[in-house]
N, C-alpha and C. Protein backbone atom coordinates (compact mmCIF):
# COMPACT_ATOMS: atom_id res chain seq x y z
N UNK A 1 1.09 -7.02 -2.97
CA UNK A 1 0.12 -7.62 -3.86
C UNK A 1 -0.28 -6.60 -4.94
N UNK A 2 -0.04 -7.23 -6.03
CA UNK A 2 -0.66 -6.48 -7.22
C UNK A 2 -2.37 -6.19 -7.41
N UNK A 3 -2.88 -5.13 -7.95
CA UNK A 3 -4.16 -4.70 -8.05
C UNK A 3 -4.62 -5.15 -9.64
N UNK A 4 -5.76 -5.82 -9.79
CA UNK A 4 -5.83 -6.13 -10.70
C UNK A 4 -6.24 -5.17 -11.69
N UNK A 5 -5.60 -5.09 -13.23
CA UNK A 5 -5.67 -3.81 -13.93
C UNK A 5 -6.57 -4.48 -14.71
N UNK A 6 -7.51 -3.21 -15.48
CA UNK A 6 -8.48 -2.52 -15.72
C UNK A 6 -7.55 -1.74 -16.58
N UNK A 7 -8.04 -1.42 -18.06
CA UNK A 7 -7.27 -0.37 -18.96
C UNK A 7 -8.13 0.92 -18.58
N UNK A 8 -7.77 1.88 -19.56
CA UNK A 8 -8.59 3.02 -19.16
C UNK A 8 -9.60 3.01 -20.48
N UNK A 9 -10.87 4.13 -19.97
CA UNK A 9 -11.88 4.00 -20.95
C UNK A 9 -12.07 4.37 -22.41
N UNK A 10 -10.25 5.07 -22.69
CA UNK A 10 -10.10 5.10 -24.38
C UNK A 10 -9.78 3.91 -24.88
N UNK A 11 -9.11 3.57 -23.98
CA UNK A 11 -9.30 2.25 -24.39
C UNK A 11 -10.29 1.28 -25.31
N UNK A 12 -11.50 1.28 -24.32
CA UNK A 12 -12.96 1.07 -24.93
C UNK A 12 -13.60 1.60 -25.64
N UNK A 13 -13.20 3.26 -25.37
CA UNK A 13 -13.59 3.67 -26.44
C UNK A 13 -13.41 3.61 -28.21
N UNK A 14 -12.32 2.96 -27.93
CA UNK A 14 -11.89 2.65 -29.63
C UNK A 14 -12.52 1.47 -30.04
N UNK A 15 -13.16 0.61 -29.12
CA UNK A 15 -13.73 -0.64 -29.60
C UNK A 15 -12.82 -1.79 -29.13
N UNK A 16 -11.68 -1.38 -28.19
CA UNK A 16 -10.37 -2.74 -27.98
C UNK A 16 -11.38 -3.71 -27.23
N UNK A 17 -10.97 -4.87 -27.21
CA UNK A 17 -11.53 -5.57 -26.25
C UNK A 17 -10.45 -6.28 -25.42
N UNK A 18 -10.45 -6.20 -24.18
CA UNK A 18 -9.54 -7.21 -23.08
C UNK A 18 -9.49 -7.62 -22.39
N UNK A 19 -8.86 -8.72 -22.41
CA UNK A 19 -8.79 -9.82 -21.47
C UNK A 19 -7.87 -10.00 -20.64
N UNK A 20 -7.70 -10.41 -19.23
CA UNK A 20 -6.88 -10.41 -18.38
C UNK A 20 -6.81 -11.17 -17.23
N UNK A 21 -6.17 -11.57 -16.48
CA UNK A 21 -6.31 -12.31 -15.18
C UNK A 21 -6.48 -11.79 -13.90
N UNK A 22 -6.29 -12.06 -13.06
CA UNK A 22 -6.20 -11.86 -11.38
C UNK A 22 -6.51 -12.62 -10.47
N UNK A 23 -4.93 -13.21 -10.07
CA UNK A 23 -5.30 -14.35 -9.45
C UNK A 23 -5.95 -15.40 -10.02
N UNK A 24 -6.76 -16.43 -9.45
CA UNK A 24 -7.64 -17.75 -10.26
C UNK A 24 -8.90 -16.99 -11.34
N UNK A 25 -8.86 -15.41 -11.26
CA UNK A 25 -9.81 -15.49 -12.08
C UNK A 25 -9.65 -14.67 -13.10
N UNK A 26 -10.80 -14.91 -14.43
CA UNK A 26 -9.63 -14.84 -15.61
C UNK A 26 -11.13 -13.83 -16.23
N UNK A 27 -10.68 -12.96 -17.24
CA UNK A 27 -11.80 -11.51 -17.65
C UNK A 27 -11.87 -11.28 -18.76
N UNK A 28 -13.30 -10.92 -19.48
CA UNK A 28 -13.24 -10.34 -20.85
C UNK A 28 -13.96 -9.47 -20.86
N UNK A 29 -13.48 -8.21 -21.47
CA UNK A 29 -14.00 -6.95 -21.42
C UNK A 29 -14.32 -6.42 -22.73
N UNK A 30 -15.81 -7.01 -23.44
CA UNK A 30 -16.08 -5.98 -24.88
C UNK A 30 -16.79 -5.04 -24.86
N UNK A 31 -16.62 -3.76 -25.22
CA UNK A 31 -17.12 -3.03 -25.76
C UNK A 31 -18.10 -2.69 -26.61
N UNK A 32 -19.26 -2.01 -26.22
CA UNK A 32 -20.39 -1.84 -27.42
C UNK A 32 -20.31 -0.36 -27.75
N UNK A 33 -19.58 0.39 -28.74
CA UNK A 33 -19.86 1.82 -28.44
C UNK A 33 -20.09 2.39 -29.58
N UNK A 34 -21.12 3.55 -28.77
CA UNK A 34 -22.18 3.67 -30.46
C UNK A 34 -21.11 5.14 -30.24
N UNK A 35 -21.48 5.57 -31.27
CA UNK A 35 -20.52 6.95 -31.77
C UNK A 35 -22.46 8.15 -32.24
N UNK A 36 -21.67 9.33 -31.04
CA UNK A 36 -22.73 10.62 -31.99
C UNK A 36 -22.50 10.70 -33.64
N UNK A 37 -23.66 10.88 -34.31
CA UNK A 37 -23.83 10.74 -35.72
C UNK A 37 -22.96 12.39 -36.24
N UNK A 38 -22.48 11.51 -37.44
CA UNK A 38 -21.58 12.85 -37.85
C UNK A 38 -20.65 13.28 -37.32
N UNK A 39 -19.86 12.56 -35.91
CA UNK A 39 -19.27 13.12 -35.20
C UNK A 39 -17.91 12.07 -35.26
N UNK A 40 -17.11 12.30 -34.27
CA UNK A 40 -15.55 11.43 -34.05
C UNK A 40 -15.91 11.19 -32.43
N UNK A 41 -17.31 11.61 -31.81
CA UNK A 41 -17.32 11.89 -30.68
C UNK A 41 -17.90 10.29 -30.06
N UNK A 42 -17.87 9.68 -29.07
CA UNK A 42 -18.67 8.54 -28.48
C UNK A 42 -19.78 9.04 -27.33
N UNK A 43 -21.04 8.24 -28.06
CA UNK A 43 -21.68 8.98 -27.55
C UNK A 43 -22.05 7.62 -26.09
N UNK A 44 -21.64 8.32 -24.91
CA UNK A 44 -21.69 7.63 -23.86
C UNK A 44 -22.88 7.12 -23.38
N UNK A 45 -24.04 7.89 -22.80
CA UNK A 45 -24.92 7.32 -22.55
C UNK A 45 -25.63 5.87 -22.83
N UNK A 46 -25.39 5.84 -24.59
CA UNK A 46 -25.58 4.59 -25.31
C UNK A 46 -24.50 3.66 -25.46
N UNK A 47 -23.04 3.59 -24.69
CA UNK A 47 -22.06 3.10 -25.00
C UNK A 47 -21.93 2.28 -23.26
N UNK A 48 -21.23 0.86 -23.63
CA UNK A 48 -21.64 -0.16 -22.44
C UNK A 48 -20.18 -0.58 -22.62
N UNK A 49 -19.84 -1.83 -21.71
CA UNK A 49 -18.70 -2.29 -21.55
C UNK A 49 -18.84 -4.21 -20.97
N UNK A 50 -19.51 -4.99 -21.37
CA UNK A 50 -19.80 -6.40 -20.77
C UNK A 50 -18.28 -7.14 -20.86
N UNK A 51 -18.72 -7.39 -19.28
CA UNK A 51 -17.95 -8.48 -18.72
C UNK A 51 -17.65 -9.35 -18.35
N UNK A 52 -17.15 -10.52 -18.76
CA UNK A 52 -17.47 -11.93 -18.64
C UNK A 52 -16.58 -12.26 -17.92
N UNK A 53 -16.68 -13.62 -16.94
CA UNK A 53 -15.52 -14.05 -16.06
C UNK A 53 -15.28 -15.58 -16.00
N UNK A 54 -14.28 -16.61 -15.51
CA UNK A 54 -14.67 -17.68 -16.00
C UNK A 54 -13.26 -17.72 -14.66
N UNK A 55 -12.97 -18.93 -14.17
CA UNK A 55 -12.13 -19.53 -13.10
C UNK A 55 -11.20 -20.15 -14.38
N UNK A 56 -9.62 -21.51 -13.75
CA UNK A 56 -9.05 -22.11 -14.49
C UNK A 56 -7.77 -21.07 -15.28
N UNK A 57 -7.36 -22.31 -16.12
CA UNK A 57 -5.78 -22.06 -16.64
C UNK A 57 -6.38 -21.86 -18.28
N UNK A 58 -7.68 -22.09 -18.31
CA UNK A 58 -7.58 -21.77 -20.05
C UNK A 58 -8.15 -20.59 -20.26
N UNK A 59 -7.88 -20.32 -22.02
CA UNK A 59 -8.45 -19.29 -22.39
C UNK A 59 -9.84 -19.26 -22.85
N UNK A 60 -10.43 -17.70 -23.14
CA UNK A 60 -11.36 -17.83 -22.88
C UNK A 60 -12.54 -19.05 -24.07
N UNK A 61 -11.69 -19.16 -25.02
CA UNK A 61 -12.74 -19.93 -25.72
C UNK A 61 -12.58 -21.82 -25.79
N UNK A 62 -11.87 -21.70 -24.43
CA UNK A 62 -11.80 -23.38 -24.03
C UNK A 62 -12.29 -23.36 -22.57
N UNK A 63 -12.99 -21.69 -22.09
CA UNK A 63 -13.40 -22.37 -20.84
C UNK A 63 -15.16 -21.97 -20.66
N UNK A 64 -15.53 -22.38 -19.68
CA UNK A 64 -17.49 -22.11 -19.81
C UNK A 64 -17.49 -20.97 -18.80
N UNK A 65 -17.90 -19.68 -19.26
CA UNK A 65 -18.14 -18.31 -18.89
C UNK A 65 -19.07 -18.80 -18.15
N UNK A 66 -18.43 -18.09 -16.42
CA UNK A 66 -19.54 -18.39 -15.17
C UNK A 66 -20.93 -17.34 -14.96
N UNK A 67 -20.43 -16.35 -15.31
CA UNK A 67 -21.26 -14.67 -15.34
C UNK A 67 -21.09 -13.75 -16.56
N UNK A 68 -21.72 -13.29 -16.86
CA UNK A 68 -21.49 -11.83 -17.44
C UNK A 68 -22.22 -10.75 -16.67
N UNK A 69 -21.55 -9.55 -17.14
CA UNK A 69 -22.74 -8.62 -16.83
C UNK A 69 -22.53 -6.95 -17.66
N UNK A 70 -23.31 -6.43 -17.66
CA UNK A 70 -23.12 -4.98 -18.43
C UNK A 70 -23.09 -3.59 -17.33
N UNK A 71 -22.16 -2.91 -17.95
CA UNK A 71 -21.66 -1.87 -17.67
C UNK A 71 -21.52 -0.34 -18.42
N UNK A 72 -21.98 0.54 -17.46
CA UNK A 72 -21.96 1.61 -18.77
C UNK A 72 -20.76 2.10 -19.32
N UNK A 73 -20.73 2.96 -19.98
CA UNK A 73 -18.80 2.98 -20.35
C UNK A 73 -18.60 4.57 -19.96
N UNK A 74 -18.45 4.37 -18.48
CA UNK A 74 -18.06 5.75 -17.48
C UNK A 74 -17.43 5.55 -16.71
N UNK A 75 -16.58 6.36 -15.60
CA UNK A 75 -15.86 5.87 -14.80
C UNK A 75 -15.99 5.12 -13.76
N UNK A 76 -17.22 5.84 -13.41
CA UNK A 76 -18.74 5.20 -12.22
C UNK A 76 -18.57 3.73 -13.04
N UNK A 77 -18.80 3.64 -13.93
CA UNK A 77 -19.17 2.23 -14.49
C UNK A 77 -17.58 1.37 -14.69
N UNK A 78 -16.54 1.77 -15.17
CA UNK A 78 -15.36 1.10 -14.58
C UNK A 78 -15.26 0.77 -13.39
N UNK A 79 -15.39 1.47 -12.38
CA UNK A 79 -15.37 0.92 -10.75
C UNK A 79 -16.16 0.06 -10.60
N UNK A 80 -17.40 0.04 -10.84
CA UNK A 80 -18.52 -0.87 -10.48
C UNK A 80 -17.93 -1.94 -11.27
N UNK A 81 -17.06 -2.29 -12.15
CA UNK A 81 -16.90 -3.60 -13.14
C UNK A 81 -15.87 -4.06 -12.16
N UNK A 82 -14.73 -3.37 -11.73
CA UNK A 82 -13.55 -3.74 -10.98
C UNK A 82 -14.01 -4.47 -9.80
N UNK A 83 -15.11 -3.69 -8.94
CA UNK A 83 -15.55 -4.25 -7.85
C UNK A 83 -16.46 -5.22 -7.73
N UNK A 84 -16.92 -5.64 -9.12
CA UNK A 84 -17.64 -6.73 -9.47
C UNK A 84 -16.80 -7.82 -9.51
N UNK A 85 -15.67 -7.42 -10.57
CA UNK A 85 -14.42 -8.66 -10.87
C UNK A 85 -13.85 -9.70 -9.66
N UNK A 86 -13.42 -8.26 -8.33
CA UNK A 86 -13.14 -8.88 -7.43
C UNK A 86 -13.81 -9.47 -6.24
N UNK A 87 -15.37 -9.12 -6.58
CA UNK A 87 -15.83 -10.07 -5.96
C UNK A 87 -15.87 -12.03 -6.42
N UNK A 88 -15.24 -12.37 -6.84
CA UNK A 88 -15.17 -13.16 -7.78
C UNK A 88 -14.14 -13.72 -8.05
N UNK A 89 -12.68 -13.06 -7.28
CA UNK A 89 -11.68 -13.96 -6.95
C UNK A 89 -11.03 -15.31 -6.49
């Protein structure tokens, strides 16, 4: 059995946003990330990751989002989103 993927947090950090499946349940992952001033740097503390989830065969803007929830954008906070997701399978 496959593990459901999760990109990594440069990912987010660039602002990508993604969406993905696992099993019956289907994920959207945006990004809010503020950047240190003057810098190229992201400044984490203030930088989040919300996650929305929804059951079904459609995408996300033909189906009714069951949950969201927010996440900080750390690794601690990737795990906690993963283990959120799959509660929810």
């Amino acid at each position: 059995m496959q593990d459901i993927y999760i990109p990594t947090l440069h990912t987010f950090e660039n602002s990508n946003i993604f969406t993905g499946s696992y099993q019956g349940l289907r994920f959207k992952i945006t990004p809010d990330v503020t950047m240190l001033p003057g810098d190229k740097e992201v400044d984490v503390p203030k930088s989040s990751m919300k996650a929305e989830y929804w059951h079904g065969p459609y995408c996300y803007e033909k189906s009714e989002i069951e949950e969201e929830k927010v996440f900080p954008l750390t690794p601690e906070g990737r795990a906690e989103m993963t283990a959120w997701l799959l509660e929810h399978v």
